[in-house]
Protein backbone atom coordinates (compact mmCIF):
# COMPACT_ATOMS: atom_id res chain seq x y z
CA UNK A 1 -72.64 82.75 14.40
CA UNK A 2 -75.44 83.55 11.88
CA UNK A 3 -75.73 87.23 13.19
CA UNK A 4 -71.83 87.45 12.79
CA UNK A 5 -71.66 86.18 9.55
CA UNK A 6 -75.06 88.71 7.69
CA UNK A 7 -73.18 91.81 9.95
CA UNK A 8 -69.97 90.51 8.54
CA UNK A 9 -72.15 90.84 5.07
CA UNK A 10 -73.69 93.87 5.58
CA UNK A 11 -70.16 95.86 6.64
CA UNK A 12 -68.44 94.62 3.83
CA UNK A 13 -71.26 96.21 1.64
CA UNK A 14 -70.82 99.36 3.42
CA UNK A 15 -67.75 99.57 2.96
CA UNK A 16 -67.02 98.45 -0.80
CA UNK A 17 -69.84 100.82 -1.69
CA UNK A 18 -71.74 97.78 -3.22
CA UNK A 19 -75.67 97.14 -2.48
CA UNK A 20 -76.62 99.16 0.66
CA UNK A 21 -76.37 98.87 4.63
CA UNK A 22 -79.89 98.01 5.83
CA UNK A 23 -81.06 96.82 8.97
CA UNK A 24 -83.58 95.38 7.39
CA UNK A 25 -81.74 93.21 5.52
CA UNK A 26 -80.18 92.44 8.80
CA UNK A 27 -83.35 91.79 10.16
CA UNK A 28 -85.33 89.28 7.74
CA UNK A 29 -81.97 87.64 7.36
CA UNK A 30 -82.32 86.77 11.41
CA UNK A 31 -85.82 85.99 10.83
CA UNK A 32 -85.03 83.72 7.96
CA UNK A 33 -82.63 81.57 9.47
CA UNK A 34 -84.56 81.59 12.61
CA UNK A 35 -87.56 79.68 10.98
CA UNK A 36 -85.08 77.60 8.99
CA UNK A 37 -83.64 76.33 12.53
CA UNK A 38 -87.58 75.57 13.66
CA UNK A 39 -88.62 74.16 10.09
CA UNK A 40 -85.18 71.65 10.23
CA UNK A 41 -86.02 68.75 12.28
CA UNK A 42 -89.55 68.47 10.47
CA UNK A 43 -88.11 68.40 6.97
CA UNK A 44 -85.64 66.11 8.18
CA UNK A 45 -88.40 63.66 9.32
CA UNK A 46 -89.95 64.07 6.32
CA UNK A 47 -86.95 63.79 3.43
CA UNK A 48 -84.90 61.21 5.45
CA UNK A 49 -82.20 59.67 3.11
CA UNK A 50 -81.19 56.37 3.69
């Protein structure tokens, strides 16, 4: 879902003309989310809300 959504991003740039198609941005997007999924479960241990 995440890779859908940042292509989904990326396209609509390309097409509209606005900021620019990079697979880089494609990349450290992945990348980002990726350590967001491994950092989750320790921030949640830490910050737990009661």
């Amino acid at each position: 879902m995440p890779f859908l959504l940042i292509s989904l991003i990326e396209i609509l740039q390309f097409i509209t003309h606005r900021g620019s198609l990079d697979i880089d941005d494609l990349i450290l997007n992945l990348f980002g989310i990726f350590i967001g999924y491994l950092l989750y479960p320790a921030f949640k241990r830490i910050f737990q809300l009661y």
